[in-house]
PDB file of N, CA and C in Angstrom:
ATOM      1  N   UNK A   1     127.523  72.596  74.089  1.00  0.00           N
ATOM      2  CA  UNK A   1     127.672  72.862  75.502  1.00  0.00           C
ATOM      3  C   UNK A   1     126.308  72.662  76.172  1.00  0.00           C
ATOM      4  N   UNK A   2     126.292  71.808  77.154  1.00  0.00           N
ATOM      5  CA  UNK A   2     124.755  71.694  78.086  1.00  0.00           C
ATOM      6  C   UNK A   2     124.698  72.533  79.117  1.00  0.00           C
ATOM      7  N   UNK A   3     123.710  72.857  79.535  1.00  0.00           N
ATOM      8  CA  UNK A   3     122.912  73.769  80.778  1.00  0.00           C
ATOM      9  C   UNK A   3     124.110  73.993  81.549  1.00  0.00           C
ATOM     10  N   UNK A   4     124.242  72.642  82.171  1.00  0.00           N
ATOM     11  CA  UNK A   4     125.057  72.633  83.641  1.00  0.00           C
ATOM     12  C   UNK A   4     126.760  73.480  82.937  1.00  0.00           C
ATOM     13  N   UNK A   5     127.417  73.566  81.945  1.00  0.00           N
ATOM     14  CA  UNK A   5     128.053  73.690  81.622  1.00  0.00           C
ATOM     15  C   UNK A   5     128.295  75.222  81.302  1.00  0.00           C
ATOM     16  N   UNK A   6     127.095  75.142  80.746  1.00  0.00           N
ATOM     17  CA  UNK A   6     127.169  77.162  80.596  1.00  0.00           C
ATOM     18  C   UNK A   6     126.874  77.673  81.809  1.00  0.00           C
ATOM     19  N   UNK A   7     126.283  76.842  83.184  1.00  0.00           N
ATOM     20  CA  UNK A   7     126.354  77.920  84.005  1.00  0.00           C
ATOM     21  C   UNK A   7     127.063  77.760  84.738  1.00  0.00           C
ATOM     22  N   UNK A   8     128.315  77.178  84.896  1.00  0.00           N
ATOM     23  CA  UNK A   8     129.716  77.001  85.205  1.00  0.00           C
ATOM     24  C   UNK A   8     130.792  77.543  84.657  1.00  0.00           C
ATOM     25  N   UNK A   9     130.486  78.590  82.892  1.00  0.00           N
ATOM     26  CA  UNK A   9     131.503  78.767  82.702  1.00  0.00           C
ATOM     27  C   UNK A   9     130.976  80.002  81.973  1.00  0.00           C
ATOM     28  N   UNK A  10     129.599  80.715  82.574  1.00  0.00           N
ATOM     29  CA  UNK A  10     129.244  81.838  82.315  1.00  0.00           C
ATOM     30  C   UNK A  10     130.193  82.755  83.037  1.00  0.00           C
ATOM     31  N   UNK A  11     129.643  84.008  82.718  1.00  0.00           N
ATOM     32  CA  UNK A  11     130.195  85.198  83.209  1.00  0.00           C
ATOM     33  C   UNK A  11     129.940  85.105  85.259  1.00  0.00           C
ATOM     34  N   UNK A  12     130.516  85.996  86.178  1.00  0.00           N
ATOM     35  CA  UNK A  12     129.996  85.870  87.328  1.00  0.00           C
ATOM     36  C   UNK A  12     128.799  85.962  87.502  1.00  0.00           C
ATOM     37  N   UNK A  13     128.158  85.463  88.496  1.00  0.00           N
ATOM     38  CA  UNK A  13     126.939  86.142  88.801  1.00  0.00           C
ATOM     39  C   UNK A  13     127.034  87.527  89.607  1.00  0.00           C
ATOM     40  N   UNK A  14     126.659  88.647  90.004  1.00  0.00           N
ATOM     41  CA  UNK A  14     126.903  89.276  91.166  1.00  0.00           C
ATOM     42  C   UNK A  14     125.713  89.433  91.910  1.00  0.00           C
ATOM     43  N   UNK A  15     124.697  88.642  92.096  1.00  0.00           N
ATOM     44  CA  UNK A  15     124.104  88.311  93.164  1.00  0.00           C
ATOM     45  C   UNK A  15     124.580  86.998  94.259  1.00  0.00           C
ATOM     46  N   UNK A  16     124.109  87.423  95.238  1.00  0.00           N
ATOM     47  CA  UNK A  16     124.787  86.256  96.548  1.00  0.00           C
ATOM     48  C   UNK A  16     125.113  84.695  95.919  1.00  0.00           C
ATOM     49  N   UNK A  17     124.642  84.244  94.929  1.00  0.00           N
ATOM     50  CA  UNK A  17     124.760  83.192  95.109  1.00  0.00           C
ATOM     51  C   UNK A  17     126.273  82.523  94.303  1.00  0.00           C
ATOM     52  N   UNK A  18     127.154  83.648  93.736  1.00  0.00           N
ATOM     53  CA  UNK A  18     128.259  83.637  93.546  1.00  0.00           C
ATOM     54  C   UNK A  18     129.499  82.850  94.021  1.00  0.00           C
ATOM     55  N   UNK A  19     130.073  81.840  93.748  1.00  0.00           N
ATOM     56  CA  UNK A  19     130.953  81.016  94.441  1.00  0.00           C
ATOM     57  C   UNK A  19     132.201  81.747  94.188  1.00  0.00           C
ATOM     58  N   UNK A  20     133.188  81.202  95.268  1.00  0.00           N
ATOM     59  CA  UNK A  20     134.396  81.659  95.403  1.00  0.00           C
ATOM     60  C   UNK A  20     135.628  81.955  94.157  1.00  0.00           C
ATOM     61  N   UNK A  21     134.844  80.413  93.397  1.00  0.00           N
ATOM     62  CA  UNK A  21     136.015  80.919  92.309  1.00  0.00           C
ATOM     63  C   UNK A  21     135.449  81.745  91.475  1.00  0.00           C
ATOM     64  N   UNK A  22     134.432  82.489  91.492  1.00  0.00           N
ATOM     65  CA  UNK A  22     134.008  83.504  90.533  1.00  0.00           C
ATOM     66  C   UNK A  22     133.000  82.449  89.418  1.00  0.00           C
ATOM     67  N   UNK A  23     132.540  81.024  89.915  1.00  0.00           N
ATOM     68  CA  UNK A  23     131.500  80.557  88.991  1.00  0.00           C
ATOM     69  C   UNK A  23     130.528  80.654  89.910  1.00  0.00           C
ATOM     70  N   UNK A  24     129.201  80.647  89.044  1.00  0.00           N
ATOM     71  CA  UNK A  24     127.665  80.665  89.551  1.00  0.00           C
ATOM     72  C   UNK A  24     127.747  79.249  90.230  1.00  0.00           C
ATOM     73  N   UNK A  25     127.103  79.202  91.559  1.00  0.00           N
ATOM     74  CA  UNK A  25     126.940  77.775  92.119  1.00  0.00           C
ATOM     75  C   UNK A  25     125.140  77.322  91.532  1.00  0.00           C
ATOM     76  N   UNK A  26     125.258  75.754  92.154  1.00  0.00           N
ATOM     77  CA  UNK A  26     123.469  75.808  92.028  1.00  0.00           C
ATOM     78  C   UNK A  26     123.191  75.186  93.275  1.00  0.00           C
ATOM     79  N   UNK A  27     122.138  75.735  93.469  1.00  0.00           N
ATOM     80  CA  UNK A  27     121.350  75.133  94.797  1.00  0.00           C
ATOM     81  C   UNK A  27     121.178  74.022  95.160  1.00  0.00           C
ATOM     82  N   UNK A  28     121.111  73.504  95.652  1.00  0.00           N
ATOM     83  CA  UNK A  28     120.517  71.926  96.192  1.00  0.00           C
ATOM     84  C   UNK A  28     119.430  71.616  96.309  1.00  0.00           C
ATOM     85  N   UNK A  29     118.720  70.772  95.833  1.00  0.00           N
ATOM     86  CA  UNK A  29     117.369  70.515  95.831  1.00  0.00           C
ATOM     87  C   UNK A  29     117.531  68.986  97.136  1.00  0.00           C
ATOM     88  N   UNK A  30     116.302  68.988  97.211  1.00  0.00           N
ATOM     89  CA  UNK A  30     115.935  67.723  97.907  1.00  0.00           C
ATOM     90  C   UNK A  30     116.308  66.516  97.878  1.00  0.00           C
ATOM     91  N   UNK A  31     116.458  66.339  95.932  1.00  0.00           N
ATOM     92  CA  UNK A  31     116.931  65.238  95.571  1.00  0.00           C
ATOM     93  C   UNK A  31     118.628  65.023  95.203  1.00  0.00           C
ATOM     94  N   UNK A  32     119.289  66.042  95.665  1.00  0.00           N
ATOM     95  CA  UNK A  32     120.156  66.406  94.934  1.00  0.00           C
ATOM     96  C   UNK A  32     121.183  64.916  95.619  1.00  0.00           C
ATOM     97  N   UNK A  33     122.026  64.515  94.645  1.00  0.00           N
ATOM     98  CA  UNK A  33     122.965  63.255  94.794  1.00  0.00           C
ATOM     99  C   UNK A  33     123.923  63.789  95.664  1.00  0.00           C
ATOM    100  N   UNK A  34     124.446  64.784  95.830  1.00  0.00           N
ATOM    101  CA  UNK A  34     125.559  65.155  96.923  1.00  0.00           C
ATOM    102  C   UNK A  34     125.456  65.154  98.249  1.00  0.00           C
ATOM    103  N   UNK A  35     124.014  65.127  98.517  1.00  0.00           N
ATOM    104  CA  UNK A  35     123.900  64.791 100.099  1.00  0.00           C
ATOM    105  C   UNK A  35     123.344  63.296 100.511  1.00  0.00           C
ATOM    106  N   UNK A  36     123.598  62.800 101.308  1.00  0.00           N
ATOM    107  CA  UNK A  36     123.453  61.525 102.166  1.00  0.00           C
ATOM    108  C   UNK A  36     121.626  61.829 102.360  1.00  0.00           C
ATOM    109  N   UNK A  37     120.704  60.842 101.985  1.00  0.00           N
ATOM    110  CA  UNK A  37     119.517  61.176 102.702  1.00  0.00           C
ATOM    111  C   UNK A  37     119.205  61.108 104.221  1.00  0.00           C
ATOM    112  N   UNK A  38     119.655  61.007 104.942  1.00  0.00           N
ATOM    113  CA  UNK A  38     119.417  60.509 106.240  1.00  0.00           C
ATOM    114  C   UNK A  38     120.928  60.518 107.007  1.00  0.00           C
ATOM    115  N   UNK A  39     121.199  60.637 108.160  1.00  0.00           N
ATOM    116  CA  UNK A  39     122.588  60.848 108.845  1.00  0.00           C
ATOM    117  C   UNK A  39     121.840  60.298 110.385  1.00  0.00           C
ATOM    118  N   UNK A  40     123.170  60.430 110.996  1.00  0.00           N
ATOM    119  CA  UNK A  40     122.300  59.869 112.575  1.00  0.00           C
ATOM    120  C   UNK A  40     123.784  60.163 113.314  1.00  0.00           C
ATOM    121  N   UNK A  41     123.538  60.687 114.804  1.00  0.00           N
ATOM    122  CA  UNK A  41     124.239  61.226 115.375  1.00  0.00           C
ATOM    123  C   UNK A  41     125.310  60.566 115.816  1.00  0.00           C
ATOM    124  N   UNK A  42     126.090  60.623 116.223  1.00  0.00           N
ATOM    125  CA  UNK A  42     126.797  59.734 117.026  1.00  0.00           C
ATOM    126  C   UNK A  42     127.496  60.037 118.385  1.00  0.00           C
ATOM    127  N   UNK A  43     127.938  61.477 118.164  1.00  0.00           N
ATOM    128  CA  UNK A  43     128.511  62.383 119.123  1.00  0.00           C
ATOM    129  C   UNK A  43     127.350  61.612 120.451  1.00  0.00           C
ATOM    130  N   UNK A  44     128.257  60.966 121.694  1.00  0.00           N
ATOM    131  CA  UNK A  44     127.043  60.728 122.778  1.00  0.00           C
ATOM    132  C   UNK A  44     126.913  61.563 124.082  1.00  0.00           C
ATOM    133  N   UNK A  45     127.285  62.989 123.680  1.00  0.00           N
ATOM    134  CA  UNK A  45     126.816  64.406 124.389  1.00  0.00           C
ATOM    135  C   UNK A  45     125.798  64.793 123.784  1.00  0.00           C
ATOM    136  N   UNK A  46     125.398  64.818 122.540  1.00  0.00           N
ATOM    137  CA  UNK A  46     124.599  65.090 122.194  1.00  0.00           C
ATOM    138  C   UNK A  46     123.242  64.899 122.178  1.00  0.00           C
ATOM    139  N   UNK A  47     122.338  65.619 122.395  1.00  0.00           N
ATOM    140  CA  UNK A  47     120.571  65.083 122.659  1.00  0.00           C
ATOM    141  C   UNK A  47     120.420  64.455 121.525  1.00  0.00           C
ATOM    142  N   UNK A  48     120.637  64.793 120.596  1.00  0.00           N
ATOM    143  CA  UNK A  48     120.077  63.288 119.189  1.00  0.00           C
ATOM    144  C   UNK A  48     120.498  62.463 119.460  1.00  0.00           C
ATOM    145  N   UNK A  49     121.742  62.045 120.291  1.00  0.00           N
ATOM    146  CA  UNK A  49     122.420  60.665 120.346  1.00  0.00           C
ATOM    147  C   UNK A  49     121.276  59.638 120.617  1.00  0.00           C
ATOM    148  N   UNK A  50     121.451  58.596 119.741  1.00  0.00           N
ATOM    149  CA  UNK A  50     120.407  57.481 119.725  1.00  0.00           C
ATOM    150  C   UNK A  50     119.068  57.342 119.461  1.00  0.00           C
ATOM    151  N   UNK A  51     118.919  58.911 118.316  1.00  0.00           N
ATOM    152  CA  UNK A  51     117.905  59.028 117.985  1.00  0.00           C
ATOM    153  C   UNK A  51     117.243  59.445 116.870  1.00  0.00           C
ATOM    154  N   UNK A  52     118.126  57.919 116.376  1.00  0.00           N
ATOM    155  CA  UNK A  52     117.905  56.993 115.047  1.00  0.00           C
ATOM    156  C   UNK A  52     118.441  58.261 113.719  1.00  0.00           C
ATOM    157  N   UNK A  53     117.879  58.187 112.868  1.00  0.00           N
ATOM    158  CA  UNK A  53     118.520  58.672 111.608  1.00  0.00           C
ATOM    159  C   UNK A  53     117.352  60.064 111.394  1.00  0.00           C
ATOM    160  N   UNK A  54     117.936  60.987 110.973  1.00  0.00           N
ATOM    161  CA  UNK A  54     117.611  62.419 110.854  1.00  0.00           C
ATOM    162  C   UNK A  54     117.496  62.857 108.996  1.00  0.00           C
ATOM    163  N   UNK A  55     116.247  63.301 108.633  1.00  0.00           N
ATOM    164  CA  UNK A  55     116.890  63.835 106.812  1.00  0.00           C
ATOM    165  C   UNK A  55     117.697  64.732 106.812  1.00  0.00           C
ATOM    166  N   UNK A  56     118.131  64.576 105.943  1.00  0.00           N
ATOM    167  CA  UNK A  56     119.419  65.753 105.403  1.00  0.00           C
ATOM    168  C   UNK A  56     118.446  66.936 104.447  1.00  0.00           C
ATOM    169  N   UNK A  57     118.308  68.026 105.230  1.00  0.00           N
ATOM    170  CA  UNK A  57     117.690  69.428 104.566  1.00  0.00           C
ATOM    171  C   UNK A  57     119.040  69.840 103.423  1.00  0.00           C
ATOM    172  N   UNK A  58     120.734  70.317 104.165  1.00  0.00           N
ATOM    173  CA  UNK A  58     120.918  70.532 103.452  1.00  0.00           C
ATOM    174  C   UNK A  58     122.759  70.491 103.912  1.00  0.00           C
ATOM    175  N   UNK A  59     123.905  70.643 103.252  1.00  0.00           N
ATOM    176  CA  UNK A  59     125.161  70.484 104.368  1.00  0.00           C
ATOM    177  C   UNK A  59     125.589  71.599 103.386  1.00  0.00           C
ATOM    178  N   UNK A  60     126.844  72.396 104.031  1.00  0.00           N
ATOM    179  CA  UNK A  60     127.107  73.777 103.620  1.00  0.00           C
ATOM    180  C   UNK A  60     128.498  73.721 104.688  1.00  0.00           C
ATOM    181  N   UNK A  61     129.443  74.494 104.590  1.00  0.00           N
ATOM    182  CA  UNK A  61     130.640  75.204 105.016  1.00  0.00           C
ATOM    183  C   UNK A  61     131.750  74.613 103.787  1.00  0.00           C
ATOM    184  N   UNK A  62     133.199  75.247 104.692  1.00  0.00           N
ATOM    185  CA  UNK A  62     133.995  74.933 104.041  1.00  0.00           C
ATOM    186  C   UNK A  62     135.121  74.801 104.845  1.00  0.00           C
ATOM    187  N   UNK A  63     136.013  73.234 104.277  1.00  0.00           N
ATOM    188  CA  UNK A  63     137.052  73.007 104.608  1.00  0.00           C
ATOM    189  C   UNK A  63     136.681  72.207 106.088  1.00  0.00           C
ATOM    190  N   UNK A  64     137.262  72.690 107.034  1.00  0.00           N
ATOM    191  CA  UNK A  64     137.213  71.911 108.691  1.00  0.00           C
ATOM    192  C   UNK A  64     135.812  72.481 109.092  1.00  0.00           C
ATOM    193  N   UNK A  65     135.066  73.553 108.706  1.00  0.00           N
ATOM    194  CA  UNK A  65     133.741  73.603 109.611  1.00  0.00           C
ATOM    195  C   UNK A  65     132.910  73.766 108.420  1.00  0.00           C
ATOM    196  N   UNK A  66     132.312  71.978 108.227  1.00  0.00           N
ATOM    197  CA  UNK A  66     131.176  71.854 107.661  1.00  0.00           C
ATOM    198  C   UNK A  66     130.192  71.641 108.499  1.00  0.00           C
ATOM    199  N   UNK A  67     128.977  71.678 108.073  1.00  0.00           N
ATOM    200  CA  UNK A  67     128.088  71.560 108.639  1.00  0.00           C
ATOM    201  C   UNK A  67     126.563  71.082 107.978  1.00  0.00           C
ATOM    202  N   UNK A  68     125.776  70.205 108.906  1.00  0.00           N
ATOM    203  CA  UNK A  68     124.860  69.674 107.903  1.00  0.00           C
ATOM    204  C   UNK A  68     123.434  69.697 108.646  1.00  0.00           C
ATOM    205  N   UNK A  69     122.706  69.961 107.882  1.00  0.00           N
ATOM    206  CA  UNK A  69     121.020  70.839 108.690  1.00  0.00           C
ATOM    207  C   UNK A  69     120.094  69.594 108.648  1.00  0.00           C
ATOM    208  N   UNK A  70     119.981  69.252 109.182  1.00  0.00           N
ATOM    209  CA  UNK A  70     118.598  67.979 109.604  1.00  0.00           C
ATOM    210  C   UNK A  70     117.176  68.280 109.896  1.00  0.00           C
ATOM    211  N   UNK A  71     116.455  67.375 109.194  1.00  0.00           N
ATOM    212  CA  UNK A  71     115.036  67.837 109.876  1.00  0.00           C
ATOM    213  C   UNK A  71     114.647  66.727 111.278  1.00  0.00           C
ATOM    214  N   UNK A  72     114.082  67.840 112.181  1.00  0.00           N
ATOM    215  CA  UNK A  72     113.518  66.784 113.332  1.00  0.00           C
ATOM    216  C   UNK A  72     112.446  66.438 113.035  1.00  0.00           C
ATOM    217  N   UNK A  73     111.432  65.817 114.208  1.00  0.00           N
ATOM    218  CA  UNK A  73     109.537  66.616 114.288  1.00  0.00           C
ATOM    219  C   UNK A  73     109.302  67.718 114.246  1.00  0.00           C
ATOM    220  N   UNK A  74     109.957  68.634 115.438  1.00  0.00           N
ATOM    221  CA  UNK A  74     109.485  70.000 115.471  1.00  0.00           C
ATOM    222  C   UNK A  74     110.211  70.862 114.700  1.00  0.00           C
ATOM    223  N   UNK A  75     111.813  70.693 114.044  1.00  0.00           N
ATOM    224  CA  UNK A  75     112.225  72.122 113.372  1.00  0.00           C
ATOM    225  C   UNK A  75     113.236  71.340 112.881  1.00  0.00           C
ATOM    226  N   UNK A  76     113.821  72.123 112.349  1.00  0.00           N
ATOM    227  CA  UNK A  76     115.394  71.791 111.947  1.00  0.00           C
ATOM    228  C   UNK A  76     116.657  72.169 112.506  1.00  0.00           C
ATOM    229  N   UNK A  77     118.050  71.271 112.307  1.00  0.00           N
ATOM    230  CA  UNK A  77     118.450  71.588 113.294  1.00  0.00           C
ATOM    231  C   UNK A  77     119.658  71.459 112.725  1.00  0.00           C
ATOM    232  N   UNK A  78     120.649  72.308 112.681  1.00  0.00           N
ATOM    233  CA  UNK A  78     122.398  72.133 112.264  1.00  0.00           C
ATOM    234  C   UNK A  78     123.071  71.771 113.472  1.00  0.00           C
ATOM    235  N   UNK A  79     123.710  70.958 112.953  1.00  0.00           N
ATOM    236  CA  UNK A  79     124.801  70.181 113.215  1.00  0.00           C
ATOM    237  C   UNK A  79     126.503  70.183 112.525  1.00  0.00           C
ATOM    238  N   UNK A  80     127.326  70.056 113.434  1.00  0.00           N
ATOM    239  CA  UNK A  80     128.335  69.870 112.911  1.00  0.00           C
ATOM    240  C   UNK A  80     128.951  68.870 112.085  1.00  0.00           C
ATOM    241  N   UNK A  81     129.331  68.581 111.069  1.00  0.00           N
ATOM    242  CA  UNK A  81     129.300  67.204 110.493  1.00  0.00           C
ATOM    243  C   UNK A  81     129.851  66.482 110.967  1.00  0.00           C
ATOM    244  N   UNK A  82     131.100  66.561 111.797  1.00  0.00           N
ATOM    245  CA  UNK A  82     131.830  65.475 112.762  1.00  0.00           C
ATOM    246  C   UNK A  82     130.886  64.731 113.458  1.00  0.00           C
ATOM    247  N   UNK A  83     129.780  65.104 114.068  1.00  0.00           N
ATOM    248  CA  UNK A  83     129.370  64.415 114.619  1.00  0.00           C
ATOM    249  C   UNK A  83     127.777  63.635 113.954  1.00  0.00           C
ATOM    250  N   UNK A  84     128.529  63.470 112.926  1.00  0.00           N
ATOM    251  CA  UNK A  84     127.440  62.199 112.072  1.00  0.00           C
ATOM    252  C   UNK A  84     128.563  61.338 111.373  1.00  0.00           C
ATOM    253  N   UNK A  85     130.054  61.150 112.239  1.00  0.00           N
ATOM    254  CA  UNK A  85     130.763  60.842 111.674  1.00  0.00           C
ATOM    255  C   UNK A  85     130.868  59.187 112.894  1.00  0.00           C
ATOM    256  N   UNK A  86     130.836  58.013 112.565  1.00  0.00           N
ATOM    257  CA  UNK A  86     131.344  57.158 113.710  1.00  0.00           C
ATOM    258  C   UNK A  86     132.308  57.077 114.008  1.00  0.00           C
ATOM    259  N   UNK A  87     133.104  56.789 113.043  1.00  0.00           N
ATOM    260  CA  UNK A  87     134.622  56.639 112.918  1.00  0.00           C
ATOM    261  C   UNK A  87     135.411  57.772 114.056  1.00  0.00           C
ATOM    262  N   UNK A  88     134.789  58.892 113.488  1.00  0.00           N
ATOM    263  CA  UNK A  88     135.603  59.871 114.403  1.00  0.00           C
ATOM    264  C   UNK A  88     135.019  60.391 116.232  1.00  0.00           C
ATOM    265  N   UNK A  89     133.444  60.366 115.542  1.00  0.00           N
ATOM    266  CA  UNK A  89     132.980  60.082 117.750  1.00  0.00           C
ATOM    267  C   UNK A  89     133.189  58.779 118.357  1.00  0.00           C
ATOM    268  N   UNK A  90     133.993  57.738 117.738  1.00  0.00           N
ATOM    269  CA  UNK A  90     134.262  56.623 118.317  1.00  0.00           C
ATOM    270  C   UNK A  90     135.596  56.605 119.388  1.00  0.00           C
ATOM    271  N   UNK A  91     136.099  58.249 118.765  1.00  0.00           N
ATOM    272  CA  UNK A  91     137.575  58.072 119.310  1.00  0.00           C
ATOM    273  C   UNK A  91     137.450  59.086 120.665  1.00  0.00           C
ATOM    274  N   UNK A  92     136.263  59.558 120.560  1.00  0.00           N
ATOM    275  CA  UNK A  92     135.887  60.025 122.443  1.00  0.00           C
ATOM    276  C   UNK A  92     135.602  59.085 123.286  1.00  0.00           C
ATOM    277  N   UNK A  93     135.765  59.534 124.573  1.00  0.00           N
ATOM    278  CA  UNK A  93     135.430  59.017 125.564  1.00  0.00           C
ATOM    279  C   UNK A  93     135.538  59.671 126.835  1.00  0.00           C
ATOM    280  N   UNK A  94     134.750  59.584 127.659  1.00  0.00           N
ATOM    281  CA  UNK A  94     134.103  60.302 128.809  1.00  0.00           C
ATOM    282  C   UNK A  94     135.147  59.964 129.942  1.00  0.00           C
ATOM    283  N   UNK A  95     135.863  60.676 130.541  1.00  0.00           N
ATOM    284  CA  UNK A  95     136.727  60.434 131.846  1.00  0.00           C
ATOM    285  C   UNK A  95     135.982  59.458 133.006  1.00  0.00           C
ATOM    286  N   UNK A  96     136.887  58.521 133.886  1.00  0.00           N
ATOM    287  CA  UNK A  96     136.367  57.892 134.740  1.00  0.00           C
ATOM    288  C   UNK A  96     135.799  58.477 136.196  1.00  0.00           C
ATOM    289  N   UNK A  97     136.731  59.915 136.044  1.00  0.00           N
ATOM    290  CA  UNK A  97     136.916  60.688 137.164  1.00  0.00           C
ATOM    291  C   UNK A  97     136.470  62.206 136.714  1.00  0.00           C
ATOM    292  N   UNK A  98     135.320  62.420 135.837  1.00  0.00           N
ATOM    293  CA  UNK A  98     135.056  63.850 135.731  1.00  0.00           C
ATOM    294  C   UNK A  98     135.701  65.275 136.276  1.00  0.00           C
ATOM    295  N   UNK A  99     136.409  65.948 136.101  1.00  0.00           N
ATOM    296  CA  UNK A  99     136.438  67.033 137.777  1.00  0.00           C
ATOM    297  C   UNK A  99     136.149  68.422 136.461  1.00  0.00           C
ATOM    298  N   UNK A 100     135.298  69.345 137.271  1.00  0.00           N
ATOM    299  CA  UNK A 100     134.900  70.608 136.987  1.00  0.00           C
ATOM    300  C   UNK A 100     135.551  71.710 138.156  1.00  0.00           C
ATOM    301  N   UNK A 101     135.958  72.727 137.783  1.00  0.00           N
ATOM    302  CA  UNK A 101     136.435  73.596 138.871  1.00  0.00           C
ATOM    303  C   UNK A 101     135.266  74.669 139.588  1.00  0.00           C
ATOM    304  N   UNK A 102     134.877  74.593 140.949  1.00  0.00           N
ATOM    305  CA  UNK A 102     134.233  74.995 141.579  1.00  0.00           C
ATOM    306  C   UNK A 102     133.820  76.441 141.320  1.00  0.00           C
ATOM    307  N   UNK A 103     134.459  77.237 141.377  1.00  0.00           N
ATOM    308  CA  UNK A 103     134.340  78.163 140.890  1.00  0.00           C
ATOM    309  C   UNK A 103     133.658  78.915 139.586  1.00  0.00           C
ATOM    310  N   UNK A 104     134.056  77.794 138.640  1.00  0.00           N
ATOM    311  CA  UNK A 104     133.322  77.636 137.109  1.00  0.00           C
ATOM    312  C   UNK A 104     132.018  77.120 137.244  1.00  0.00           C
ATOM    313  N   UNK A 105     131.861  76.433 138.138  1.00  0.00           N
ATOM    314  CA  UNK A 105     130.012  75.916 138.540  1.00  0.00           C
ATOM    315  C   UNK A 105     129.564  77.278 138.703  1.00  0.00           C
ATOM    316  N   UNK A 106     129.945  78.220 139.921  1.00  0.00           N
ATOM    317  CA  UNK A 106     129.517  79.087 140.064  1.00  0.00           C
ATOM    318  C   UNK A 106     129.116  80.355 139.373  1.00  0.00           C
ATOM    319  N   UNK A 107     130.361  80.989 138.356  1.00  0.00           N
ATOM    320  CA  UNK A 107     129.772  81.795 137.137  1.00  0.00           C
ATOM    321  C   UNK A 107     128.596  80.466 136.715  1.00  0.00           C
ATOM    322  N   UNK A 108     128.759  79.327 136.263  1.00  0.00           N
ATOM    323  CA  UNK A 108     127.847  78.949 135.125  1.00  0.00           C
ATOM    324  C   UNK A 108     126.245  79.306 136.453  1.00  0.00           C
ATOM    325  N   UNK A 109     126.276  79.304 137.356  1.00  0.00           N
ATOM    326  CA  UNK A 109     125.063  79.447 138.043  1.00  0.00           C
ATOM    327  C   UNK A 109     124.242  80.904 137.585  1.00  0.00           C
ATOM    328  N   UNK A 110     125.797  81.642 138.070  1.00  0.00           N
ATOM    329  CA  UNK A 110     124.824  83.374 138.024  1.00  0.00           C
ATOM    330  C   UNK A 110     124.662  83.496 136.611  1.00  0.00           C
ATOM    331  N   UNK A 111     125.198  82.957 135.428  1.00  0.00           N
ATOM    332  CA  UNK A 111     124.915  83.358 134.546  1.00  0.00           C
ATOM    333  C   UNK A 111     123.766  83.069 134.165  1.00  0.00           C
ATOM    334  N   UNK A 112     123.786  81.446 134.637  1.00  0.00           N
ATOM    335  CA  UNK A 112     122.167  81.120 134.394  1.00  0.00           C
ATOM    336  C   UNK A 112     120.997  82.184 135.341  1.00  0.00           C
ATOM    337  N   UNK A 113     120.861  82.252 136.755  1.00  0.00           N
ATOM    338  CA  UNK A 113     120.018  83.178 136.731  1.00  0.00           C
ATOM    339  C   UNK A 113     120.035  84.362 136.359  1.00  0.00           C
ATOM    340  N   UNK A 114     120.946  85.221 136.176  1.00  0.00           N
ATOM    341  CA  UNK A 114     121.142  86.357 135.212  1.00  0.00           C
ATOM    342  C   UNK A 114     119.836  86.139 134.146  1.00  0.00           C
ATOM    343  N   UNK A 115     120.036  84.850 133.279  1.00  0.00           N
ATOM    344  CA  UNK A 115     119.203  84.562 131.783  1.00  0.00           C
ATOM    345  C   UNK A 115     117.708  84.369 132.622  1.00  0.00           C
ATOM    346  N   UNK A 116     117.475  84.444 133.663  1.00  0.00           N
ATOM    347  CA  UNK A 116     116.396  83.941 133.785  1.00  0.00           C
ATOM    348  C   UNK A 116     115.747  82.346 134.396  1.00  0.00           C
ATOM    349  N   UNK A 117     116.886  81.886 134.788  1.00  0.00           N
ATOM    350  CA  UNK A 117     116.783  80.307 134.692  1.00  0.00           C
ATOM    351  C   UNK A 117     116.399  80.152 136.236  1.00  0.00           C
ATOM    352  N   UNK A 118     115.790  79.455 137.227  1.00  0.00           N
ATOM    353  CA  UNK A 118     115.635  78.880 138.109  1.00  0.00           C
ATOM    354  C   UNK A 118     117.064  78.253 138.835  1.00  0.00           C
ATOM    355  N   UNK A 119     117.905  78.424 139.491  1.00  0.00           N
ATOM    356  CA  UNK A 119     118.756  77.916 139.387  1.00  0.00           C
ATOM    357  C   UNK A 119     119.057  77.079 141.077  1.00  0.00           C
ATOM    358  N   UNK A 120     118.862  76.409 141.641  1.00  0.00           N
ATOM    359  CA  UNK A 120     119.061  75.820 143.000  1.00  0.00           C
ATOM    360  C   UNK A 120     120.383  75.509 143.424  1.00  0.00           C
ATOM    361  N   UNK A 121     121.181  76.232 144.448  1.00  0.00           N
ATOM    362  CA  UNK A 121     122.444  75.525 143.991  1.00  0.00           C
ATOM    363  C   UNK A 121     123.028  76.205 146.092  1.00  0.00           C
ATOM    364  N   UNK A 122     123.428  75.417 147.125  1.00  0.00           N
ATOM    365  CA  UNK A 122     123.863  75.876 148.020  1.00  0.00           C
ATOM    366  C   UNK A 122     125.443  76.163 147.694  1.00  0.00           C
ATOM    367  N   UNK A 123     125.323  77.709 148.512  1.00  0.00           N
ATOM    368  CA  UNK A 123     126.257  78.875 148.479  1.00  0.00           C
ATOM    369  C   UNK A 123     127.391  78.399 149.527  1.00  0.00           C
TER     370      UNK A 123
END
C-alpha cells in the first residue's frame, strides 16, 4: 500500500481537514495537477474582464457553487468559477434597452451615503 493510499483509507481524521466521506483530504499545493495554472475572466460585468489571465491560488466548493481564488498584483481574489467559464458567459448578454426602477436608484443612494459614500444624485 503507498502513502497516498493509506491516507485515504486510514482511520478519520478529526481535525478540520476531514472530508465528507469520512476520508482525510490533502491540501493543494501550488503544483498540484487538479488546478488549471492560470484562468481569465470572461464574465464582461466584471472588473477583471479583459484582464488577461490570473494564477490559480486555489478552487474549493461543492457541486453548483464552486469557486476559484486568483492571484492579482495587489491581493487575491475569489471568484466564482462560472465566470472563467467562456462557453457559459458567452450565453449573456446586456439588454438594448436597460430599465432600473426609480425608486431602487434611490434606496441604492441612501444606502450608499448611509456607508459613507459621497453620493450626488438630484431629489
Amino acid at each position: 500500500m503507498n502513502v497516498l493510499e493509506t491516507l485515504l483509507l486510514s482511520e478519520p481524521s478529526k481535525g478540520p481537514r476531514s472530508g465528507s466521506l469520512g476520508r482525510r483530504t490533502l491540501k493543494a499545493s501550488q503544483n498540484d495537477a487538479r488546478y488549471p495554472a492560470k484562468v481569465t475572466v470572461f464574465y464582461p460585468l466584471h472588473p477583471f474582464y479583459g484582464g488577461g489571465e490570473f494564477p490559480v491560488v486555489r478552487r474549493y466548493g461543492t457541486g453548483r457553487v464552486e469557486q476559484v481564488e486568483v492571484k492579482t498584483a495587489r491581493r487575491r481574489q475569489v471568484l466564482p468559477l462560472w465566470m472563467t467559464d467562456q462557453d457559459h458567459c458567452r450565453q449573456f448578454s446586456v439588454g438594448a434597452d436597460p430599465r432600473c426602477s426609480v425608486p431602487a436608484l434611490w434606496e441604492l443612494a441612501a444606502l450608499l451615503r448611509a456607508s459613507g459614500c459621497h453620493v450626488e444624485a438630484d431629489e
